[in-house]
Protein backbone atom coordinates (compact mmCIF):
# COMPACT_ATOMS: atom_id res chain seq x y z
CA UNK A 1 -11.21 -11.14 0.93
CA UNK A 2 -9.62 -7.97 2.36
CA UNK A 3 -10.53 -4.92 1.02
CA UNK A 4 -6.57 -4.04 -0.06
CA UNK A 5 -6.86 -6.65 -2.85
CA UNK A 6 -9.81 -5.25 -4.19
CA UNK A 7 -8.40 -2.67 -7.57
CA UNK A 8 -7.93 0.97 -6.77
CA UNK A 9 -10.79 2.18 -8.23
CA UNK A 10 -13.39 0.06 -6.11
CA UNK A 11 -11.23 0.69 -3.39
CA UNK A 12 -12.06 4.53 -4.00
CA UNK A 13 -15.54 3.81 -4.44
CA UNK A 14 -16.56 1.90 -0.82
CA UNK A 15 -14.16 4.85 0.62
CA UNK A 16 -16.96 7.21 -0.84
CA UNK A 17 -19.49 5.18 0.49
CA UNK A 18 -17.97 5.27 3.59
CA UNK A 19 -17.71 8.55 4.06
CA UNK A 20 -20.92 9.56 3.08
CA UNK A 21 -23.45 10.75 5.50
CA UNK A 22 -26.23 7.94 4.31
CA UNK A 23 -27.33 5.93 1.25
CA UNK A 24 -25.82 7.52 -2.19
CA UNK A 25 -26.44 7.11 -5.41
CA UNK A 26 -24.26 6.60 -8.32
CA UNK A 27 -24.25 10.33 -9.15
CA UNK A 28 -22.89 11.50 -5.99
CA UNK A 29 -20.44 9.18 -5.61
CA UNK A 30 -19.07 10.37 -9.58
CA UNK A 31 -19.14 13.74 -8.30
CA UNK A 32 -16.69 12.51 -5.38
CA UNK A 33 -14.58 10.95 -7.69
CA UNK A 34 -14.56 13.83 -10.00
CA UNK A 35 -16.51 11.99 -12.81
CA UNK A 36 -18.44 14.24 -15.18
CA UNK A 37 -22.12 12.89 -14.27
CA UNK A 38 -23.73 14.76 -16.95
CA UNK A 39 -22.87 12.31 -19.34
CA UNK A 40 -24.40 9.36 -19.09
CA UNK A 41 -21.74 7.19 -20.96
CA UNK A 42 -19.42 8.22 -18.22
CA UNK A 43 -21.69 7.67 -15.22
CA UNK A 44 -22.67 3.86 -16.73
CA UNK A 45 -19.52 2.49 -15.66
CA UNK A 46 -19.55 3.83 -12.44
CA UNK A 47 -22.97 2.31 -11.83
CA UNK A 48 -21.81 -1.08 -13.24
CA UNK A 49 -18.78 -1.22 -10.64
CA UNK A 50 -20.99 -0.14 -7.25
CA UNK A 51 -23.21 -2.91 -8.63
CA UNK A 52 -20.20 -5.83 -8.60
CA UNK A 53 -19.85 -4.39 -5.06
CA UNK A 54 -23.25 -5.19 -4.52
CA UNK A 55 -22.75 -8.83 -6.03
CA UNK A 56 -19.91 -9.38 -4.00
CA UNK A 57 -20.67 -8.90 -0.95
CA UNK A 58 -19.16 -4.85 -0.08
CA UNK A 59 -21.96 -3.11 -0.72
CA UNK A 60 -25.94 -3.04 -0.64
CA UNK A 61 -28.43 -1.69 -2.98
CA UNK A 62 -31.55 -0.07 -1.45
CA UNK A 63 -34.75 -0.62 -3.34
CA UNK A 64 -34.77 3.04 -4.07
CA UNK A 65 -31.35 2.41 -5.93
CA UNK A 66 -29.07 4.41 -3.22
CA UNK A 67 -25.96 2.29 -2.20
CA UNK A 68 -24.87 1.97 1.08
CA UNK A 69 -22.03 -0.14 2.85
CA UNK A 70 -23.91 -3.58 4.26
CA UNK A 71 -24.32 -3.94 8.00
């Protein structure tokens, strides 16, 4: 699957990912994506999305719970 069918929000997401200098976790990418990460309610979603990245195949989830894009 190419990443252009993928929704716009993911797509945002593993460009975050991307960009990032190593392994992030949920919080920092929110704060990319201008997500108020002091509320937890908000920052659930968020976590629940990198993690059907995961699942899928885009991303990979470090023990430590950072995400990162897979090799």
């Amino acid at each position: 699957m190419n990443e252009t069918m993928l929704p716009p929000d993911y797509q945002r997401i593993l460009a975050v990912v991307r960009q990032a200098a190593g392994p992030v976790m949920a919080r920092q990418v929110g704060d990319a994506l201008g997500i108020d990460v002091s509320v937890r309610s908000k920052l659930e979603p968020l976590r629940g999305k990198l993690v059907r990245l995961v699942d899928r195949g885009w991303l990979r989830k470090l023990p430590d719970g950072r995400f990162t894009t897979r090799l």
